[in-house]
Protein backbone atom coordinates (compact mmCIF):
# COMPACT_ATOMS: atom_id res chain seq x y z
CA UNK A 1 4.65 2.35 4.51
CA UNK A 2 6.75 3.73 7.69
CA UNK A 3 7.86 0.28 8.03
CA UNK A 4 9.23 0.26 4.45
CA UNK A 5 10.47 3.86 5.05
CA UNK A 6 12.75 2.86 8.17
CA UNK A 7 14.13 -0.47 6.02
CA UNK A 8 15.16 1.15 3.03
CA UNK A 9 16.82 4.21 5.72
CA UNK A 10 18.62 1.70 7.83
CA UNK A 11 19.67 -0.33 4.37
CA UNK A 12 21.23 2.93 2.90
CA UNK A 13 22.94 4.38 5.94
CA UNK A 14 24.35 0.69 6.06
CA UNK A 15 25.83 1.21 2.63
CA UNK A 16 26.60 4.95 2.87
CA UNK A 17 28.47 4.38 5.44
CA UNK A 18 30.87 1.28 4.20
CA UNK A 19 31.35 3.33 0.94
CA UNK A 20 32.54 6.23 2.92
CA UNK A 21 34.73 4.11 5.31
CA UNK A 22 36.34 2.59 2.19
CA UNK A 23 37.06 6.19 0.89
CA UNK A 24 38.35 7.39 4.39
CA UNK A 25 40.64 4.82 3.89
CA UNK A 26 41.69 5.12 0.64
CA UNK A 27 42.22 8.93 -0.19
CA UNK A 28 44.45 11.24 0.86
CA UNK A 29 44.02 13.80 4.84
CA UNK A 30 43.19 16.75 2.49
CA UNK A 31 40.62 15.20 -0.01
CA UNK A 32 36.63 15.77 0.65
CA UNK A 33 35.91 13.05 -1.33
CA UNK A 34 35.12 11.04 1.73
CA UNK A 35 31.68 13.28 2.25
CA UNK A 36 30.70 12.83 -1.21
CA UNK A 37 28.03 9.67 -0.58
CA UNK A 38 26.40 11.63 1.80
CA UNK A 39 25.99 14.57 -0.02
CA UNK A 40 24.82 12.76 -2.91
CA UNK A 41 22.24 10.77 -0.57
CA UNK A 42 21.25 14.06 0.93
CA UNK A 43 20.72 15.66 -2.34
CA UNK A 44 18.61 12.72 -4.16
CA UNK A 45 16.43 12.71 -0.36
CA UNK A 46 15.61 16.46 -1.89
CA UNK A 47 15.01 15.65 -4.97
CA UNK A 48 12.46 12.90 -4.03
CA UNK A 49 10.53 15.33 -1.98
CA UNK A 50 10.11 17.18 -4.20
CA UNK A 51 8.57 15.26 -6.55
CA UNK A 52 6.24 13.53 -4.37
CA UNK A 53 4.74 17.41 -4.00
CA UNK A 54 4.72 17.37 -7.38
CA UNK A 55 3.49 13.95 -8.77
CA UNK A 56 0.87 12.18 -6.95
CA UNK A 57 1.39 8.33 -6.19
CA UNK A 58 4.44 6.49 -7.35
CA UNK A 59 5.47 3.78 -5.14
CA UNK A 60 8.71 2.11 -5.23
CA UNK A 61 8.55 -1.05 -2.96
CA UNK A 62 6.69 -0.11 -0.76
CA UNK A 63 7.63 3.28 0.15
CA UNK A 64 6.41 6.64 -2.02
CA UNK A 65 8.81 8.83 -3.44
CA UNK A 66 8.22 10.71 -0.22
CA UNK A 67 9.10 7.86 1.96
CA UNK A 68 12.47 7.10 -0.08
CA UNK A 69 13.17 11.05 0.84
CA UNK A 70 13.20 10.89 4.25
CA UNK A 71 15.11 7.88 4.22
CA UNK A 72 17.77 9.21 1.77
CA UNK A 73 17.81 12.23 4.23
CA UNK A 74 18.09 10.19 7.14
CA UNK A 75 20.81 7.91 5.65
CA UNK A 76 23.30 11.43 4.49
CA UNK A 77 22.93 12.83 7.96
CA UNK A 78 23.95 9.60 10.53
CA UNK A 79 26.42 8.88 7.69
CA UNK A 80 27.97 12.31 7.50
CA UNK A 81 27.77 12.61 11.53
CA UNK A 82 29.98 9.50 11.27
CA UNK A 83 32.11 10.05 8.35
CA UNK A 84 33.38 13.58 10.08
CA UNK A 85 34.25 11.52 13.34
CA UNK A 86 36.55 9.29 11.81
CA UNK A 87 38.02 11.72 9.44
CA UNK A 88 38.36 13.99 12.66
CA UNK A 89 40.71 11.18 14.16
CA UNK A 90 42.44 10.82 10.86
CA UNK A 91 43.67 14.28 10.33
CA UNK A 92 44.56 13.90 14.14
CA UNK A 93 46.90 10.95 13.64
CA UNK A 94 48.23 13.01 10.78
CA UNK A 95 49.21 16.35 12.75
């Protein structure tokens, strides 16, 4: 299961952060748009705790709904860390 856990993490922060890298590119200095993946990963990572407290076994290859929380959360905060790097040195080249 933890082995499942870190796959599906490192599989999401891996496409997390090329969707946010294609939307630092592609939207405007001023637009948060760029954070919105993470966000949404970070929010789904609570929702899936929550209900593995509230519904008992469901497994989803491999991993419990538990499991696919952490790595949701995992995924929204290395790709948000990242995500406000780069957009740091874009509103730099801007100024």
């Amino acid at each position: 299961m933890i082995s499942a856990t870190f796959m599906i993490a490192a599989i999401l922060t891996a496409v997390l952060l090329i969707v946010s890298l294609i939307l630092v590119k592609a939207t405007p200095a001023k637009s948060y748009l760029t954070y919105f993946p993470g966000i949404l990963s970070f929010a789904a990572g609570l929702i899936f705790l929550l209900f593995a407290t509230l519904i008992d076994r469901i497994w989803i290859m491999g991993a419990g709904l538990g499991g696919w929380g952490i790595a949701c959360l995992f995924a929204a905060g290395i790709t948000l860390m990242v995500i406000v790097v780069f957009d740091s040195f874009r509103q730099v080249e801007n100024a």
